[in-house]
Protein backbone atom coordinates (compact mmCIF):
# COMPACT_ATOMS: atom_id res chain seq x y z
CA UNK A 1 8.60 3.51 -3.69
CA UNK A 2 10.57 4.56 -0.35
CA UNK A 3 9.15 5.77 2.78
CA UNK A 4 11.49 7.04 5.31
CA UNK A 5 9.97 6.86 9.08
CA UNK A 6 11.49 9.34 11.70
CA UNK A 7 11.51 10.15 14.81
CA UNK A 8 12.57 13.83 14.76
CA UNK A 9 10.75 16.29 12.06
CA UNK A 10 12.85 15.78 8.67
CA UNK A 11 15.45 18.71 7.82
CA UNK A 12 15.04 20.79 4.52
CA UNK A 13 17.59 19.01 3.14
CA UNK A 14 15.62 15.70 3.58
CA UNK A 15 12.35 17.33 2.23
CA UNK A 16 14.06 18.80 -0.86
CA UNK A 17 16.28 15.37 -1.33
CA UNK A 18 12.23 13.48 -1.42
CA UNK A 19 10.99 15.95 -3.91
CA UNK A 20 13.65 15.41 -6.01
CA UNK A 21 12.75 11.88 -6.38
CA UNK A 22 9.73 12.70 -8.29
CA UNK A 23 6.66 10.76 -8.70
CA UNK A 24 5.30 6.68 -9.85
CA UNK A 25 1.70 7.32 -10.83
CA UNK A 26 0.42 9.95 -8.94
CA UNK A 27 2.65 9.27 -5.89
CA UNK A 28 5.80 10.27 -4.36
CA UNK A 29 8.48 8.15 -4.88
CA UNK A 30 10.15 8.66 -1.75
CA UNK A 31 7.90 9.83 1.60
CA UNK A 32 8.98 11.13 4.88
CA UNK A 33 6.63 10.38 7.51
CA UNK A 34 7.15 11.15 11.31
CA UNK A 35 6.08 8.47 13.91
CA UNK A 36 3.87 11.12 15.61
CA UNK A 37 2.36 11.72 11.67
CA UNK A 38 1.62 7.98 11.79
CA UNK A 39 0.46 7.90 15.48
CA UNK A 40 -1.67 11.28 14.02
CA UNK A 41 -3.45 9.07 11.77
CA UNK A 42 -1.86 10.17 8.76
CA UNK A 43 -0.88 7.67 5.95
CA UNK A 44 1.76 7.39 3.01
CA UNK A 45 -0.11 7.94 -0.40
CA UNK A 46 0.69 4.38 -2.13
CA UNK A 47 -0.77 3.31 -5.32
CA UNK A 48 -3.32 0.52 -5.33
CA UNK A 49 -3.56 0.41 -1.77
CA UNK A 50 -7.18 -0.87 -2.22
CA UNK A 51 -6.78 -4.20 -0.61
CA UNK A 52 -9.34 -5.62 -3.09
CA UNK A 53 -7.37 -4.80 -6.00
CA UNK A 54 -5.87 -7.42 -8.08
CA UNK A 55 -7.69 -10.04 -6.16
CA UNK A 56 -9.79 -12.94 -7.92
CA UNK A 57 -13.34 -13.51 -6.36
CA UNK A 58 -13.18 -17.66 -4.69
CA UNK A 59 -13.89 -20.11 -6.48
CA UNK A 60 -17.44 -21.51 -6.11
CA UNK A 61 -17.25 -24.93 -3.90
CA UNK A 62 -19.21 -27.46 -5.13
CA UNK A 63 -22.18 -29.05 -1.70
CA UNK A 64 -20.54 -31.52 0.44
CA UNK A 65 -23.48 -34.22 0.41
CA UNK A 66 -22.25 -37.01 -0.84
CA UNK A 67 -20.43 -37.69 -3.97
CA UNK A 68 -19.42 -35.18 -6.93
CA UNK A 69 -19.57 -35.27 -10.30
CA UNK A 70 -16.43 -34.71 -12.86
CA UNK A 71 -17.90 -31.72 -14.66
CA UNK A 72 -17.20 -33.68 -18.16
């Protein structure tokens, strides 16, 4: 996964040279993105970009009143 960032609107030579790259998933392998694209509000398409994905839930902490058993 690549994402290129510009500054001026990407040639069709860039364009052609990122769809060439084909895909991981259902994503683009490479991405060109302008910084007023970004600014825009628009975002690369990444896989898994669910923040929550992957994560374990926390552990449940035993009460702090006193002391705590082993669990044997």
């Amino acid at each position: 996964m690549c994402l290129l960032l510009c500054l001026a609107e990407p040639t069709a030579g860039m364009r052609r040279e990122a769809a060439s790259a084909g895909l991981w998933n259902d994503a683009p392998k490479l991405q060109i993105l302008t910084v007023e694209q970004l600014l825009a509000g628009e975002r690369p398409r990444l896989p898994m970009a669910d923040r929550r994905a992957g994560s374990k839930p926390a552990r449940p902490q035993p009460p702090r009143n006193g002391q705590q058993s082993l669990g044997l």
